[in-house]
Protein backbone atom coordinates (compact mmCIF):
# COMPACT_ATOMS: atom_id res chain seq x y z
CA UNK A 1 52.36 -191.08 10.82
CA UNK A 2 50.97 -187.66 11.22
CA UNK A 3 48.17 -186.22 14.15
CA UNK A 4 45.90 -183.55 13.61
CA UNK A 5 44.68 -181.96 16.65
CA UNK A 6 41.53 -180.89 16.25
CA UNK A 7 40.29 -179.96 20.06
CA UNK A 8 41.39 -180.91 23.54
CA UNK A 9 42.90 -184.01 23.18
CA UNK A 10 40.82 -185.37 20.47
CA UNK A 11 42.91 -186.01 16.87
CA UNK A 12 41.85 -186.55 13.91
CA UNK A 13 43.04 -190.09 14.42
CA UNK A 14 40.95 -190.69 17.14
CA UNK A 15 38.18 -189.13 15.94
CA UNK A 16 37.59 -191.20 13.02
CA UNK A 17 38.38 -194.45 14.15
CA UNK A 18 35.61 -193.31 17.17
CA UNK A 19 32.74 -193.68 13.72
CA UNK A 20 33.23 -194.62 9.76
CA UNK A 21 30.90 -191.64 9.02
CA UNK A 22 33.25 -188.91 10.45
CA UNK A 23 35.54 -190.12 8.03
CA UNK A 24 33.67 -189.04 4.90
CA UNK A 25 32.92 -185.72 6.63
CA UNK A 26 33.96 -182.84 4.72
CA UNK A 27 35.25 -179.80 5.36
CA UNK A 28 35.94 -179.15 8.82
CA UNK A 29 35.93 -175.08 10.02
CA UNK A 30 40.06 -174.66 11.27
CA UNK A 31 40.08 -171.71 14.26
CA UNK A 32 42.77 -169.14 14.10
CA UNK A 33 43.42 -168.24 17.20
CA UNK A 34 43.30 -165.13 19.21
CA UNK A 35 45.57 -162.24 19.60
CA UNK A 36 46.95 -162.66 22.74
CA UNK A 37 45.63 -160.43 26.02
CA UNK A 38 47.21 -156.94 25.84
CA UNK A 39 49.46 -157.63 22.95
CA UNK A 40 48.98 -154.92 20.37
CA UNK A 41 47.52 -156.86 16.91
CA UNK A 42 49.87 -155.01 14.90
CA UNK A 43 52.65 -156.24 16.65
CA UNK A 44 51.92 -159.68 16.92
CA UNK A 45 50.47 -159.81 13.44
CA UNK A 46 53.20 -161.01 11.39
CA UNK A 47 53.98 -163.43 13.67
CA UNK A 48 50.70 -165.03 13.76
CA UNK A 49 50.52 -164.80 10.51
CA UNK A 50 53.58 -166.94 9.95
CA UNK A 51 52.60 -169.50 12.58
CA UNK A 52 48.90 -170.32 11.12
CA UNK A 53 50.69 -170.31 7.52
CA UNK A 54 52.69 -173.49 9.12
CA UNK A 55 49.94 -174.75 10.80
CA UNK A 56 47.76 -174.82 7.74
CA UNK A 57 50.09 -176.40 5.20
CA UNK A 58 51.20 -179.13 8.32
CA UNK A 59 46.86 -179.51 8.20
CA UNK A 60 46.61 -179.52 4.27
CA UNK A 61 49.09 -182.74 3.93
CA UNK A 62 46.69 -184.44 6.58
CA UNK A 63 43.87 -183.29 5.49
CA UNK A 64 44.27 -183.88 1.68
CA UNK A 65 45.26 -187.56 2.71
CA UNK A 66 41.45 -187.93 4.55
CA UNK A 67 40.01 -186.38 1.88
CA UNK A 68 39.04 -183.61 3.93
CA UNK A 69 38.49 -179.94 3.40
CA UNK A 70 39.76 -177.21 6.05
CA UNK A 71 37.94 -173.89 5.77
CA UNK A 72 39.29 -171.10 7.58
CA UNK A 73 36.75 -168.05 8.35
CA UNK A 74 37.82 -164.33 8.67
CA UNK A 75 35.35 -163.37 11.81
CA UNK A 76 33.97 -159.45 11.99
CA UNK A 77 35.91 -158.12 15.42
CA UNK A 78 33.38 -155.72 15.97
CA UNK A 79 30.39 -158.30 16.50
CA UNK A 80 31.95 -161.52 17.90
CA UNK A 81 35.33 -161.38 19.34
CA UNK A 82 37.67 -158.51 18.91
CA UNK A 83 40.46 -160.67 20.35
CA UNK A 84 39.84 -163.13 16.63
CA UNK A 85 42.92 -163.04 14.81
CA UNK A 86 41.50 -163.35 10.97
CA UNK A 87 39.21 -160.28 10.63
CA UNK A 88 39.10 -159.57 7.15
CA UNK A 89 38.12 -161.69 3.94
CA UNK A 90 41.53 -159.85 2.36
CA UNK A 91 43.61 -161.27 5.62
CA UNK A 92 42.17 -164.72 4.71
CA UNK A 93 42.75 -164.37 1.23
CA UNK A 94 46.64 -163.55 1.86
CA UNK A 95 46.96 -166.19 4.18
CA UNK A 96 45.17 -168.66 1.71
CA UNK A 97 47.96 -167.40 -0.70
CA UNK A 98 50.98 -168.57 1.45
CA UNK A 99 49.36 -171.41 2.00
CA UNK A 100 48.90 -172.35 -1.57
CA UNK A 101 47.03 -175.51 -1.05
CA UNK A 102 43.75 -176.74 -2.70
CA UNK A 103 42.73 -178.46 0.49
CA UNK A 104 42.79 -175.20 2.50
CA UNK A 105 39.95 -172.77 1.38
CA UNK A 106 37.87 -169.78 3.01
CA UNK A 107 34.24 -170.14 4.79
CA UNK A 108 32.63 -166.86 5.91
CA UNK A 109 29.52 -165.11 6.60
CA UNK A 110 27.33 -163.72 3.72
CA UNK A 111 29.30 -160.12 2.93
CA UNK A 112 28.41 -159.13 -0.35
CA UNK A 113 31.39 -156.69 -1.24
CA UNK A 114 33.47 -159.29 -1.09
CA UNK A 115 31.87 -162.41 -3.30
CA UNK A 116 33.56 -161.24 -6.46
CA UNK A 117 34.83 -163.39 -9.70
CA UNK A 118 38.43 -162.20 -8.03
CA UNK A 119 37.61 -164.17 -4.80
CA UNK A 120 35.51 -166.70 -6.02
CA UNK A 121 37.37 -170.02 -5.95
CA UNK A 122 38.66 -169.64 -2.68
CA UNK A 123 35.56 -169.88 -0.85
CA UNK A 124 33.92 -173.16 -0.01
CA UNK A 125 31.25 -172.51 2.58
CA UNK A 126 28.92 -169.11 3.17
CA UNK A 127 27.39 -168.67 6.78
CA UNK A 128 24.17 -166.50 6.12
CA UNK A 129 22.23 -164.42 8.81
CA UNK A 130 20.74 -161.31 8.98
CA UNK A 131 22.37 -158.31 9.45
CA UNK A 132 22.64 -156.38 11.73
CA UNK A 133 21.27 -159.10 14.78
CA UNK A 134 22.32 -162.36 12.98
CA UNK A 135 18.19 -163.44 13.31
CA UNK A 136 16.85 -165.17 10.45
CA UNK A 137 17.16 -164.56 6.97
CA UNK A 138 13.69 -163.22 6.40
CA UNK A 139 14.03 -161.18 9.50
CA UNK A 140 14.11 -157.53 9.48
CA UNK A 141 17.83 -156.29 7.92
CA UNK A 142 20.15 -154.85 5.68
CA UNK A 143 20.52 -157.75 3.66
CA UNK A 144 18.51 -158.93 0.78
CA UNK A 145 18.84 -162.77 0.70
CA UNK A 146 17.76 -163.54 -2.99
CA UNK A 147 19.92 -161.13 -4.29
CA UNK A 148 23.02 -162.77 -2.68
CA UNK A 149 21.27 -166.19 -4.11
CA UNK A 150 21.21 -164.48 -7.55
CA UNK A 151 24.95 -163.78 -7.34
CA UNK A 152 25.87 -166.92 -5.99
CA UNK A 153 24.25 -167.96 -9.37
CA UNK A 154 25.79 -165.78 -11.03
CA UNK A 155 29.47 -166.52 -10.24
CA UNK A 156 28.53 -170.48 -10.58
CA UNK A 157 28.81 -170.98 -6.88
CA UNK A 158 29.42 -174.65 -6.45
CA UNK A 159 30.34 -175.04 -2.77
CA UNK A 160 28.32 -174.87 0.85
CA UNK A 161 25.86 -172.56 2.14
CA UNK A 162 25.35 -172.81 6.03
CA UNK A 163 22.59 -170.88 8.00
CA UNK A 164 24.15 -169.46 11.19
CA UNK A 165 21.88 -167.27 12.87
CA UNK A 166 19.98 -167.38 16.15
CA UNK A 167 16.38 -168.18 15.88
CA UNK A 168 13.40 -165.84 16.41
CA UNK A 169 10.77 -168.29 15.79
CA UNK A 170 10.44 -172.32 15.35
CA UNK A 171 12.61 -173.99 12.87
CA UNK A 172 9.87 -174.79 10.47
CA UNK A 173 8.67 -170.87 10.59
CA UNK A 174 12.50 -170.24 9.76
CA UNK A 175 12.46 -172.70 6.72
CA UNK A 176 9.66 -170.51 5.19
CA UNK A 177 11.68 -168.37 3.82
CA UNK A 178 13.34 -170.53 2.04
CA UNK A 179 10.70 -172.12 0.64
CA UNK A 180 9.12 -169.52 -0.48
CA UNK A 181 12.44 -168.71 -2.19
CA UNK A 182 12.69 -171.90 -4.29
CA UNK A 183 8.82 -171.28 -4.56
CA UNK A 184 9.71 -168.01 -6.54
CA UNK A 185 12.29 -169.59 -8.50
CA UNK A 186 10.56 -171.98 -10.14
């Protein structure tokens, strides 16, 4: 019998005997971890490194039993925590590597230099917001939503597309713009 802690003191177990639909519910976003308080990262990397490595294939076997998926997301130290120990789609991608299971896979937020035909199959869910303030898609930015659409395309992008950004206006006013998106489309 293996336990996956997920949070606290709640397991996996636990969890899904708590409601049948948690069971089907799939994937599930694995944290990393921080680098510890006034350790240098470069120091502590490898070590890290090694640890989540374990950690991950010890989650794959219980995961791939559930039928569950385990994303792991590379977070941008400059914006949201510069303590965040996976930084860098490339990090994720090694670490994915070690790993070498199909249950364990990459979820991240919409950066377009790095959705290529080489990285492809090892993500399984896309945050999008706008850059630089994380507001709406729609919103005033750097990024050009139906062009990342048309790549997703593109590369056959079969997988999950979250929106993760912090509202400027209603949620149906945020929804416009992706109606207006399928609108154009068809």
């Amino acid at each position: 019998h293996c336990t996956l802690k997920l949070m606290g003191n709640i397991t996996w177990t636990k969890l899904k005997h708590l409601d049948t639909k948690v069971h089907a519910v799939t994937p599930i976003h694995l944290m990393v971890g921080r680098v510890p308080a006034g350790a240098d990262r470069c120091t502590v990397a490898m070590e890290m490194e090694d640890t989540f490595v374990q950690n991950l294939k010890h989650a794959a076997g219980v995961l791939s039993k559930e039928g569950i998926l385990g994303l792991i997301e590379p977070i941008n130290i400059r914006i949201t925590d510069p303590q965040y120990f996976l930084d860098s789609p490339h990090q994720a991608a090694v670490v994915l590597q070690r790993v070498a299971h199909p249950s364990i896979r990459m979820q991240m937020l919409s950066e377009l230099q790095y959705l290529s035909l080489t990285l492809r199959f090892i993500f399984s869910h896309i945050h999008i917001a706008q850059v630089p303030d994380r507001h709406e898609p729609d919103s005033d930015g750097e990024l050009s939503f139906s062009n990342l659409f048309k790549l997703l395309e593109e590369l056959d992008y079969q997988d999950y597309i979250g929106w993760e950004y912090k509202p400027q206006r209603s949620t149906e006013a945020c929804l416009d713009w992706l109606r207006r998106y399928w609108s154009s489309r068809n």
